[in-house]
PDB file of N, CA and C in Angstrom:
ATOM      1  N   UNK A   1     -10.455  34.635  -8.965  1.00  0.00           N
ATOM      2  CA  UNK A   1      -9.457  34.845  -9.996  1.00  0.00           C
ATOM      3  C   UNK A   1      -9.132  33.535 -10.718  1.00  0.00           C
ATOM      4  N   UNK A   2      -8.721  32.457 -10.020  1.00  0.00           N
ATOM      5  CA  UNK A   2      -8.702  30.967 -10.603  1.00  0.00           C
ATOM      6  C   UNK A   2      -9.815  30.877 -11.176  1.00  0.00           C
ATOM      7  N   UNK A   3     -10.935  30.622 -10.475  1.00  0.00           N
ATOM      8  CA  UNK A   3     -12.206  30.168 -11.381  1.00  0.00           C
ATOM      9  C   UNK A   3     -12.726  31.041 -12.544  1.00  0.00           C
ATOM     10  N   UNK A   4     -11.915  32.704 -12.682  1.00  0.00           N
ATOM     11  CA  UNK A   4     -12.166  33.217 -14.149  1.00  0.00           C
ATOM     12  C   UNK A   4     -11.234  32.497 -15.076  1.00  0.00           C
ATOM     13  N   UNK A   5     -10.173  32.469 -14.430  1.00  0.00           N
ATOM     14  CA  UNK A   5      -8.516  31.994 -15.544  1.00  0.00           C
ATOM     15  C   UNK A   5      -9.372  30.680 -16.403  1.00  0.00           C
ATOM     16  N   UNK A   6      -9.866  29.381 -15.570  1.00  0.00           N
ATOM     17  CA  UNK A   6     -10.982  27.944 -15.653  1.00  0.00           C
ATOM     18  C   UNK A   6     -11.810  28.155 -16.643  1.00  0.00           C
ATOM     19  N   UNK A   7     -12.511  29.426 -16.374  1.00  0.00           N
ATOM     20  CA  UNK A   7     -13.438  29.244 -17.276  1.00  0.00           C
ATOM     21  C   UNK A   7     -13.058  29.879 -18.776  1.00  0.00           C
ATOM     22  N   UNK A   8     -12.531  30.731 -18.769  1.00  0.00           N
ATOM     23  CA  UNK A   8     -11.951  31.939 -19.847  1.00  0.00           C
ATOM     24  C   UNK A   8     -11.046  30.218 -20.457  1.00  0.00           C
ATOM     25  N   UNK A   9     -10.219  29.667 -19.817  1.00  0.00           N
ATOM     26  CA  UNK A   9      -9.778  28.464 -20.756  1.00  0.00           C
ATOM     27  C   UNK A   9     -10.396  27.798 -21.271  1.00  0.00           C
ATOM     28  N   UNK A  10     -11.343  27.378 -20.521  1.00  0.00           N
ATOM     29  CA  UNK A  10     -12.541  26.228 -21.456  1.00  0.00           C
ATOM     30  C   UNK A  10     -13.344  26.941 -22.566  1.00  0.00           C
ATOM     31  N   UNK A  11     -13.829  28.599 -22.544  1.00  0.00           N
ATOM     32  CA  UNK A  11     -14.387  28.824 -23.292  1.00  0.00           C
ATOM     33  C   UNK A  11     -13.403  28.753 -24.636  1.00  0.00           C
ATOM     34  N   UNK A  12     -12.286  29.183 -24.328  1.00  0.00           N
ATOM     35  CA  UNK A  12     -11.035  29.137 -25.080  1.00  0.00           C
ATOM     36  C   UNK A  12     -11.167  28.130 -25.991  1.00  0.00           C
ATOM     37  N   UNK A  13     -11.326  26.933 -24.965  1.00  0.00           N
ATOM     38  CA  UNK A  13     -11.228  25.605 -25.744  1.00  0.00           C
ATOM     39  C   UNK A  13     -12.522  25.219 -26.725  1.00  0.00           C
ATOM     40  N   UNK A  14     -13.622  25.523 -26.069  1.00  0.00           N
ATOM     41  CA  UNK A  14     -14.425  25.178 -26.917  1.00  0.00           C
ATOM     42  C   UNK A  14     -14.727  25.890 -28.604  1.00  0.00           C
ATOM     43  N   UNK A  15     -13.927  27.515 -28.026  1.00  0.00           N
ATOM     44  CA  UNK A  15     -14.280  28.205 -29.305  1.00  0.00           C
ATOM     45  C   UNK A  15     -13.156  27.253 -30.877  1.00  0.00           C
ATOM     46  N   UNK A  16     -12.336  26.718 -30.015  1.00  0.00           N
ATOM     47  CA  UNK A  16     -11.088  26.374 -30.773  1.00  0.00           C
ATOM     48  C   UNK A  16     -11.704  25.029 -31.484  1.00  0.00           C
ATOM     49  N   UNK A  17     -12.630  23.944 -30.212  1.00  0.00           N
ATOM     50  CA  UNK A  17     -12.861  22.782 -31.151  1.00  0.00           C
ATOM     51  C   UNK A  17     -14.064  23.256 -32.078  1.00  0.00           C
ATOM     52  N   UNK A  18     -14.984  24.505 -32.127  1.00  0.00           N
ATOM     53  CA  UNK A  18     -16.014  24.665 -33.069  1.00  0.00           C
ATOM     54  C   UNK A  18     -15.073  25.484 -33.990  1.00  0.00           C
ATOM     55  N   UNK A  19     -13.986  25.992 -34.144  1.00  0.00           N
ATOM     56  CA  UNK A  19     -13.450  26.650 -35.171  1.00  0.00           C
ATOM     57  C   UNK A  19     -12.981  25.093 -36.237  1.00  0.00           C
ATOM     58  N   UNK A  20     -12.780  24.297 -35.541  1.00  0.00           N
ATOM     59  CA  UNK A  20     -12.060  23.351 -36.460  1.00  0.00           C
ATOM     60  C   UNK A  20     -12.902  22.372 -37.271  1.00  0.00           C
ATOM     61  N   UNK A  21     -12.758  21.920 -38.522  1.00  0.00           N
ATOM     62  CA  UNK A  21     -13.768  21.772 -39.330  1.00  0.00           C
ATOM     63  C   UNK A  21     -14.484  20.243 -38.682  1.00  0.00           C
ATOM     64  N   UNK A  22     -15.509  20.141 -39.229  1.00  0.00           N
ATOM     65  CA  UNK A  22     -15.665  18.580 -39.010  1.00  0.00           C
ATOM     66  C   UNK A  22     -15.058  18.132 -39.738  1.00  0.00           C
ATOM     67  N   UNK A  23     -14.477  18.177 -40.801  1.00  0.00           N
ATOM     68  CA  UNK A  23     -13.768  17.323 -41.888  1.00  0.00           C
ATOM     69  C   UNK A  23     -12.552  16.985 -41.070  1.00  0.00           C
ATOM     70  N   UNK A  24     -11.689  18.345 -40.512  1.00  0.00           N
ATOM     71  CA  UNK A  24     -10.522  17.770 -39.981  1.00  0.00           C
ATOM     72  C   UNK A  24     -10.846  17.185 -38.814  1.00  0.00           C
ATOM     73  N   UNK A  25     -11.681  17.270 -37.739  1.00  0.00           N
ATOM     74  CA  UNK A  25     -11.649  16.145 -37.026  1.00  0.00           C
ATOM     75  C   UNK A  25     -12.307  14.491 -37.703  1.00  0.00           C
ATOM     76  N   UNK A  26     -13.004  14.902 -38.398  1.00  0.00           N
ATOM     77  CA  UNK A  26     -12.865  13.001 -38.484  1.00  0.00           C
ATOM     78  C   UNK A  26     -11.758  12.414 -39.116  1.00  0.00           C
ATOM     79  N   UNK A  27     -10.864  13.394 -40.180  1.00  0.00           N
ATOM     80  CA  UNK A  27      -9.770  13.114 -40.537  1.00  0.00           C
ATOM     81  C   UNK A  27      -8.564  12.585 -38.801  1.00  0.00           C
ATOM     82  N   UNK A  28      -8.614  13.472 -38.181  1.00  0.00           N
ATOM     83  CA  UNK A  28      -7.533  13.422 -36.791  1.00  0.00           C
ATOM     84  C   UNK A  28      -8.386  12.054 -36.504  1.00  0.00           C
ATOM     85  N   UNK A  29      -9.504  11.442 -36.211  1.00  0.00           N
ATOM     86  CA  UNK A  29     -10.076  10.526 -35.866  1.00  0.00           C
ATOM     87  C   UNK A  29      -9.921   9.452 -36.441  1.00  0.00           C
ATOM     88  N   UNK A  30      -9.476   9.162 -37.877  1.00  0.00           N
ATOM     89  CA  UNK A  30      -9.414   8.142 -38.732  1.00  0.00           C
ATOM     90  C   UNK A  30      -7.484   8.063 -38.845  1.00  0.00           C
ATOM     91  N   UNK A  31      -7.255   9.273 -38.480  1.00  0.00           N
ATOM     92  CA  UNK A  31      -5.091   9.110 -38.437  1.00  0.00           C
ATOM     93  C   UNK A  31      -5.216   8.457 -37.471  1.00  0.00           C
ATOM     94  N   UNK A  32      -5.565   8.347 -35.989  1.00  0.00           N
ATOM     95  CA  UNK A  32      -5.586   7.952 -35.350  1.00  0.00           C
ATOM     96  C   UNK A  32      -5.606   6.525 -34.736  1.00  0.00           C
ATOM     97  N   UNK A  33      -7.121   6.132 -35.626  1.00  0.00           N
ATOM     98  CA  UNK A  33      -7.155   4.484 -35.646  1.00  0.00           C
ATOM     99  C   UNK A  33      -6.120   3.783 -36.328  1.00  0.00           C
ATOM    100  N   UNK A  34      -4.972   4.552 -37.182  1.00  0.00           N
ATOM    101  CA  UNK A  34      -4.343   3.783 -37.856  1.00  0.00           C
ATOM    102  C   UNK A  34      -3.016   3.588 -36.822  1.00  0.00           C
ATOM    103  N   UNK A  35      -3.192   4.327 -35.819  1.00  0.00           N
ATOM    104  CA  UNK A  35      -1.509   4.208 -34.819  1.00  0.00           C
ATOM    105  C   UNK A  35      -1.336   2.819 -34.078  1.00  0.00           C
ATOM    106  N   UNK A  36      -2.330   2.940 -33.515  1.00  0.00           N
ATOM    107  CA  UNK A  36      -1.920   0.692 -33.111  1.00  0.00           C
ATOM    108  C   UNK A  36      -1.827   0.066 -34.316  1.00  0.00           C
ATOM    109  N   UNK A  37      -1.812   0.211 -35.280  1.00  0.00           N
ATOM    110  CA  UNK A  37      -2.194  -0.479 -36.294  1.00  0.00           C
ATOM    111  C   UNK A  37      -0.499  -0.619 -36.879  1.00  0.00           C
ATOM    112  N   UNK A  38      -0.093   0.606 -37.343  1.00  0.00           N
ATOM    113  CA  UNK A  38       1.363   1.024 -37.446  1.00  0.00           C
ATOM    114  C   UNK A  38       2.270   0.609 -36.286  1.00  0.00           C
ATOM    115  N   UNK A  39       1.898   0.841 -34.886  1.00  0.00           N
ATOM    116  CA  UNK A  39       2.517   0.200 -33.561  1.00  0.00           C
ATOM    117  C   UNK A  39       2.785  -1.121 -33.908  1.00  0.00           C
ATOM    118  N   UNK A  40       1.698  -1.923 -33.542  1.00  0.00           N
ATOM    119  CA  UNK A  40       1.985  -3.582 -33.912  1.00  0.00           C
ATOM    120  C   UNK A  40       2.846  -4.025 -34.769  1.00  0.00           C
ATOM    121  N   UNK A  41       2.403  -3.764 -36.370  1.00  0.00           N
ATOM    122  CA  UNK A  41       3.288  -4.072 -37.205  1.00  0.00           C
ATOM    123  C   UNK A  41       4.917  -3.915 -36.960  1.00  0.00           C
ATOM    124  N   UNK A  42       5.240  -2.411 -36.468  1.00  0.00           N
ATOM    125  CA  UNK A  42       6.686  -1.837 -36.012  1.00  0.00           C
ATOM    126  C   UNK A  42       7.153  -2.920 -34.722  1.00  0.00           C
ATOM    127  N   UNK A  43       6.116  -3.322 -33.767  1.00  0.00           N
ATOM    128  CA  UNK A  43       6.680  -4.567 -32.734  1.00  0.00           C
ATOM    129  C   UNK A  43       6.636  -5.829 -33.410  1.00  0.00           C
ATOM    130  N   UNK A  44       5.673  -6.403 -34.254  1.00  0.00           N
ATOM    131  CA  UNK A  44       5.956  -7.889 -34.788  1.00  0.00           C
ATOM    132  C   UNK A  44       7.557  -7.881 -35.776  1.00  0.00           C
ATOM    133  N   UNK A  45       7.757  -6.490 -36.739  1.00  0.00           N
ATOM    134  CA  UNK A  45       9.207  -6.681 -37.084  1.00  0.00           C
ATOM    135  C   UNK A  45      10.108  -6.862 -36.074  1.00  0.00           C
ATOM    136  N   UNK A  46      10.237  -5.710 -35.109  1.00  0.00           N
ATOM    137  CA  UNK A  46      11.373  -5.617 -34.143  1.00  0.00           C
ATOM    138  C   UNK A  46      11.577  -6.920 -33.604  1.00  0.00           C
ATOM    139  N   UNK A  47      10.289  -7.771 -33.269  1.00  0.00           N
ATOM    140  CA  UNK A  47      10.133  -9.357 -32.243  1.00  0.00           C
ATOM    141  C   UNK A  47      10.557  -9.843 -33.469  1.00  0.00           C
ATOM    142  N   UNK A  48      10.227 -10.395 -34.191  1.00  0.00           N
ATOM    143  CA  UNK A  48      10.711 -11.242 -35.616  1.00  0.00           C
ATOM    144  C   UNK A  48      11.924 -11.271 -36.012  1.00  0.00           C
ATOM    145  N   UNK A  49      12.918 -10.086 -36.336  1.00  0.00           N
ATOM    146  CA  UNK A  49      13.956  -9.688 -36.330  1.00  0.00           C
ATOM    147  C   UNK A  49      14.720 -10.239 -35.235  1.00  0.00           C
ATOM    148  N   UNK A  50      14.678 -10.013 -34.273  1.00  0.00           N
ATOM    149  CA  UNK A  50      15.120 -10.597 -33.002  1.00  0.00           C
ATOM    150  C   UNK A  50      14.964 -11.891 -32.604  1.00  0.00           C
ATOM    151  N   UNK A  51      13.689 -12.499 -32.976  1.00  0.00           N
ATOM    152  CA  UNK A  51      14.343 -13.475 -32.944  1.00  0.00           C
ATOM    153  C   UNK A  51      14.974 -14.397 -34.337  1.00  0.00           C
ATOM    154  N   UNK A  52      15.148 -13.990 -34.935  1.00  0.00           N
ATOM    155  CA  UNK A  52      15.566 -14.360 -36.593  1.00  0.00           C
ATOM    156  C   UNK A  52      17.037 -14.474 -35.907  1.00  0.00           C
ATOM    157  N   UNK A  53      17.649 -13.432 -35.406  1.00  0.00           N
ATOM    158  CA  UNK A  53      19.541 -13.502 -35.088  1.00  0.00           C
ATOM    159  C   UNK A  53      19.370 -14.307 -34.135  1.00  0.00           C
ATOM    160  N   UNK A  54      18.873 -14.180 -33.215  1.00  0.00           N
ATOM    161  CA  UNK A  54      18.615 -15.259 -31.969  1.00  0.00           C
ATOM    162  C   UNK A  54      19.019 -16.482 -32.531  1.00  0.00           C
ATOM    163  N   UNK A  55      17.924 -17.224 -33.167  1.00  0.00           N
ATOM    164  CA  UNK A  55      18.140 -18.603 -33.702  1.00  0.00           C
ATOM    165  C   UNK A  55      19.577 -18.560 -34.435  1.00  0.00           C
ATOM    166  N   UNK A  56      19.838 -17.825 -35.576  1.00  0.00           N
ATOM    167  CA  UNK A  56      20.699 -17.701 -36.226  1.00  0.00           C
ATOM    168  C   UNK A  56      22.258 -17.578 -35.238  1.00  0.00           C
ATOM    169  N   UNK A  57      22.188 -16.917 -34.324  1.00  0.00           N
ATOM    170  CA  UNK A  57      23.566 -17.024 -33.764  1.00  0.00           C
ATOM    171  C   UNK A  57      23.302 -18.181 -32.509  1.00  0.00           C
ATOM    172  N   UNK A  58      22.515 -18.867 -31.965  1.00  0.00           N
ATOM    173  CA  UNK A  58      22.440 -20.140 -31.807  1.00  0.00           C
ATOM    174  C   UNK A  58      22.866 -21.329 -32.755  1.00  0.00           C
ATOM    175  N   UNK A  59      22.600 -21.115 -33.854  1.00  0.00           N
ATOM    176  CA  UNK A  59      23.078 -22.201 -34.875  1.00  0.00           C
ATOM    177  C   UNK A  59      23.996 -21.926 -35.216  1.00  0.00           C
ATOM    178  N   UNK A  60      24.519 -20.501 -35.442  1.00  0.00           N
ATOM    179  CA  UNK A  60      25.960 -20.738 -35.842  1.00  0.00           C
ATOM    180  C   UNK A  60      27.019 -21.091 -34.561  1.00  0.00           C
ATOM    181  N   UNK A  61      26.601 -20.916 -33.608  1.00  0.00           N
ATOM    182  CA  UNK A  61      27.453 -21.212 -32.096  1.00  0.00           C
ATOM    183  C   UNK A  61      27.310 -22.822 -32.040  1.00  0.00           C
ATOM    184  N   UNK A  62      26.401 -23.263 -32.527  1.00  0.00           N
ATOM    185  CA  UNK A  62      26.553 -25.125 -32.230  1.00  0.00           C
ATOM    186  C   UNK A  62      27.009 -25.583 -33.585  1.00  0.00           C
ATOM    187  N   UNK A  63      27.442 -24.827 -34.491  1.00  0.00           N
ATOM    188  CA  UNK A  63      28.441 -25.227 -35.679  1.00  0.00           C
ATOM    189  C   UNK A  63      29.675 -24.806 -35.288  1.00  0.00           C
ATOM    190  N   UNK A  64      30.067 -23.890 -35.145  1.00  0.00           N
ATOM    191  CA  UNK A  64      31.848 -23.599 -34.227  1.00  0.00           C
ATOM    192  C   UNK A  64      31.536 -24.782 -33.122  1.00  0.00           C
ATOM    193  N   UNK A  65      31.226 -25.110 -32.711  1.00  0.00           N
ATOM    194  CA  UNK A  65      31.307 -26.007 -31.600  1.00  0.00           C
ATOM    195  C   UNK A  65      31.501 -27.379 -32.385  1.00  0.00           C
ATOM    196  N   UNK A  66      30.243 -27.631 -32.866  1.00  0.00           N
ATOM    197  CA  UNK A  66      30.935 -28.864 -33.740  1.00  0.00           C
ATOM    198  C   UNK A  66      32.023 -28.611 -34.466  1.00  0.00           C
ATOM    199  N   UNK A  67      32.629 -27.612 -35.393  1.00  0.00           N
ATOM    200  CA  UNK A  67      33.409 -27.900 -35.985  1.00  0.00           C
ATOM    201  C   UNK A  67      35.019 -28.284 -34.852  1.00  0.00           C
ATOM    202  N   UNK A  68      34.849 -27.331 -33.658  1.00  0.00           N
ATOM    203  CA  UNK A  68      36.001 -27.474 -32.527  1.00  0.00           C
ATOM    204  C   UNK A  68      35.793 -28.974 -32.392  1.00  0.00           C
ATOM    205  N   UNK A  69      35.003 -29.385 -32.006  1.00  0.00           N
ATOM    206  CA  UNK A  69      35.090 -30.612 -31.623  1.00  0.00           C
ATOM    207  C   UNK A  69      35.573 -31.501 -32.929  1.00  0.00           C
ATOM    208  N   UNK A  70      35.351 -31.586 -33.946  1.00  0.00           N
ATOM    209  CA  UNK A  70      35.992 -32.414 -35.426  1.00  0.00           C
ATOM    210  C   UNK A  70      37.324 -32.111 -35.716  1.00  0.00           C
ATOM    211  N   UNK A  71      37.864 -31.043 -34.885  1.00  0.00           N
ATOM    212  CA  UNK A  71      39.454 -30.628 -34.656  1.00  0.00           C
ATOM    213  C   UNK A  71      39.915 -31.481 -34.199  1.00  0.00           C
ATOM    214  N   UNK A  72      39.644 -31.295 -32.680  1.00  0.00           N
ATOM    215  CA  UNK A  72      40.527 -31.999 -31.519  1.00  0.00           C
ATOM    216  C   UNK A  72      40.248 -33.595 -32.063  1.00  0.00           C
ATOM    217  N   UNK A  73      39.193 -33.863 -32.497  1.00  0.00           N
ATOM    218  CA  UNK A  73      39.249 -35.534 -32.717  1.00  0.00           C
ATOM    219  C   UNK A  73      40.488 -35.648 -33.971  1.00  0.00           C
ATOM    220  N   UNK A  74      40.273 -34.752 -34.809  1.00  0.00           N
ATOM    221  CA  UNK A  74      41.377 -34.663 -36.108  1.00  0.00           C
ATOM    222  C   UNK A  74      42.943 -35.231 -35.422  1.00  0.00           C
ATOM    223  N   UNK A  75      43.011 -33.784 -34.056  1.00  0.00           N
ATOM    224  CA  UNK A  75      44.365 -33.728 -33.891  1.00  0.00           C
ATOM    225  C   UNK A  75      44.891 -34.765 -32.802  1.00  0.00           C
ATOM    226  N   UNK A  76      43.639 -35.315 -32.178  1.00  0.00           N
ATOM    227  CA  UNK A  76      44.099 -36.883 -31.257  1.00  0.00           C
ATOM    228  C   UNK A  76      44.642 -38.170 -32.463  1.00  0.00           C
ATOM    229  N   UNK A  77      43.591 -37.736 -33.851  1.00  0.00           N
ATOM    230  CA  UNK A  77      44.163 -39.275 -34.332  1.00  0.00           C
ATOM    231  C   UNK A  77      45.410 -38.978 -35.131  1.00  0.00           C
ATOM    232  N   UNK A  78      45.680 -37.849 -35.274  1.00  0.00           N
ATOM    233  CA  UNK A  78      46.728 -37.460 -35.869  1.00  0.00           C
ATOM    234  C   UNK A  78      48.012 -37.872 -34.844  1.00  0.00           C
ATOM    235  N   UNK A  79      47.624 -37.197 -33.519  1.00  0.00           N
ATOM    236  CA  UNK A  79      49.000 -37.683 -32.509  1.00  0.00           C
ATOM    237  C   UNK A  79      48.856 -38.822 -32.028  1.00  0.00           C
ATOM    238  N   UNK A  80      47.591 -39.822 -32.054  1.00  0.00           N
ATOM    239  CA  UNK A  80      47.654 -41.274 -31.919  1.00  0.00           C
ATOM    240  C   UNK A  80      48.220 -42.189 -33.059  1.00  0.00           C
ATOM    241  N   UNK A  81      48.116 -41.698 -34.409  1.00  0.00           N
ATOM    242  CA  UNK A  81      49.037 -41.766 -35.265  1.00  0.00           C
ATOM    243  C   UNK A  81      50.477 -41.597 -35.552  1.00  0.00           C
ATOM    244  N   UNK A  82      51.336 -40.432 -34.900  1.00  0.00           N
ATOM    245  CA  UNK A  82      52.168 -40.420 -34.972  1.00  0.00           C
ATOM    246  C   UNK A  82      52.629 -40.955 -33.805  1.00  0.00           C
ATOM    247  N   UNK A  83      52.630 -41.092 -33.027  1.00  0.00           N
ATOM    248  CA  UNK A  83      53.179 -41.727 -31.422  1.00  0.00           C
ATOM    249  C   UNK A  83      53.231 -43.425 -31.700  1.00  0.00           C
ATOM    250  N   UNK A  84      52.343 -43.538 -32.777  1.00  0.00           N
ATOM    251  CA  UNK A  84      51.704 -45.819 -32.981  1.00  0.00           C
ATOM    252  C   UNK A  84      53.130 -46.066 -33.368  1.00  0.00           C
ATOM    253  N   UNK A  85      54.043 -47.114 -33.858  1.00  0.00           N
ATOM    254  CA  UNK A  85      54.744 -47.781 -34.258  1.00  0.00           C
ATOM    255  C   UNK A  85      54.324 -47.856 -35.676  1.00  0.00           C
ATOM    256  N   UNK A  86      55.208 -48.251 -36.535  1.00  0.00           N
ATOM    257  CA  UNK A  86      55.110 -48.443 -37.987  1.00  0.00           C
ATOM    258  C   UNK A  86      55.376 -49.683 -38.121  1.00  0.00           C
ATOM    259  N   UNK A  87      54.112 -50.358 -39.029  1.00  0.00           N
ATOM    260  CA  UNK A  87      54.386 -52.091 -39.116  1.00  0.00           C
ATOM    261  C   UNK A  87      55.403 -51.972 -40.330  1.00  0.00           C
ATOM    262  N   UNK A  88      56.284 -53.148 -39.857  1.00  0.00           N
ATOM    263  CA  UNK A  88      57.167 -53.594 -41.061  1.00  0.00           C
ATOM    264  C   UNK A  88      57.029 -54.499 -42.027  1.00  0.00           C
TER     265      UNK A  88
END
Protein backbone atom coordinates (compact mmCIF):
# COMPACT_ATOMS: atom_id res chain seq x y z
CA UNK A 1 0.00 0.00 0.00
CA UNK A 2 2.98 2.52 0.87
CA UNK A 3 4.99 1.51 -2.04
CA UNK A 4 1.70 2.20 -4.42
CA UNK A 5 0.95 5.73 -2.47
CA UNK A 6 5.54 6.20 -3.57
CA UNK A 7 5.08 5.47 -6.67
CA UNK A 8 1.53 6.96 -7.80
CA UNK A 9 3.50 10.30 -6.18
CA UNK A 10 6.49 10.26 -8.23
CA UNK A 11 4.58 9.45 -11.27
CA UNK A 12 2.52 12.43 -10.09
CA UNK A 13 5.58 14.32 -10.01
CA UNK A 14 7.05 13.60 -13.03
CA UNK A 15 3.82 14.09 -15.07
CA UNK A 16 3.78 17.68 -13.39
CA UNK A 17 7.62 18.53 -14.26
CA UNK A 18 6.87 17.37 -18.16
CA UNK A 19 3.60 19.42 -18.07
CA UNK A 20 5.66 22.53 -17.31
CA UNK A 21 7.16 24.34 -20.15
CA UNK A 22 10.85 24.45 -20.72
CA UNK A 23 10.55 28.10 -21.02
CA UNK A 24 9.20 28.31 -17.49
CA UNK A 25 11.73 26.27 -16.04
CA UNK A 26 14.70 28.01 -17.30
CA UNK A 27 12.87 31.13 -16.44
CA UNK A 28 12.45 29.53 -12.40
CA UNK A 29 16.27 28.72 -13.09
CA UNK A 30 17.49 32.17 -14.06
CA UNK A 31 14.88 33.91 -10.92
CA UNK A 32 16.77 31.92 -9.01
CA UNK A 33 20.42 32.77 -9.70
CA UNK A 34 19.40 36.20 -9.00
CA UNK A 35 18.47 35.38 -5.01
CA UNK A 36 22.11 35.45 -3.52
CA UNK A 37 22.58 38.09 -5.61
CA UNK A 38 19.52 40.21 -4.07
CA UNK A 39 20.58 38.41 -0.51
CA UNK A 40 24.07 40.00 -0.42
CA UNK A 41 23.26 43.29 -1.57
CA UNK A 42 20.11 43.32 1.27
CA UNK A 43 23.22 42.14 3.95
CA UNK A 44 26.02 44.66 2.68
CA UNK A 45 23.10 47.56 3.28
CA UNK A 46 21.87 46.17 6.61
CA UNK A 47 26.10 45.75 7.67
CA UNK A 48 26.81 49.30 6.20
CA UNK A 49 23.92 50.91 7.79
CA UNK A 50 24.94 49.55 11.01
CA UNK A 51 27.82 50.33 11.02
CA UNK A 52 27.31 54.00 9.65
CA UNK A 53 25.21 54.72 13.37
CA UNK A 54 27.80 52.73 15.09
CA UNK A 55 30.59 55.16 14.22
CA UNK A 56 28.19 57.98 14.23
CA UNK A 57 26.90 57.49 17.82
CA UNK A 58 30.54 56.81 18.88
CA UNK A 59 31.44 60.25 17.69
CA UNK A 60 28.74 61.89 18.86
CA UNK A 61 29.32 60.22 22.52
CA UNK A 62 33.12 61.51 22.51
CA UNK A 63 31.69 65.06 21.61
CA UNK A 64 29.13 65.18 24.74
CA UNK A 65 32.04 64.04 26.54
CA UNK A 66 34.26 66.60 25.38
CA UNK A 67 31.90 69.15 25.50
CA UNK A 68 31.17 67.90 29.60
CA UNK A 69 34.51 68.11 30.12
CA UNK A 70 34.92 72.11 28.58
CA UNK A 71 32.05 72.68 31.27
CA UNK A 72 33.47 71.60 34.39
CA UNK A 73 36.88 73.29 33.32
CA UNK A 74 34.50 76.51 32.45
CA UNK A 75 32.89 76.15 35.92
CA UNK A 76 36.34 75.47 38.06
CA UNK A 77 37.77 78.75 36.51
CA UNK A 78 34.77 80.47 37.01
CA UNK A 79 34.72 79.40 40.93
CA UNK A 80 38.58 79.79 41.01
CA UNK A 81 37.73 83.16 39.89
CA UNK A 82 35.29 84.08 42.10
CA UNK A 83 36.77 82.64 45.43
CA UNK A 84 40.67 84.72 44.09
CA UNK A 85 40.85 88.15 45.81
CA UNK A 86 40.50 91.31 43.72
CA UNK A 87 43.78 93.30 43.13
CA UNK A 88 43.53 96.86 44.13
Amino acid sequence: MLQETIRHRRAEAAHRLKATSRKQQQWRVETMNWVPVVLGLFKLGVLGTAMFFAIKSHRDGEKEQKRAREADEQQRLAERAAGAPKPE
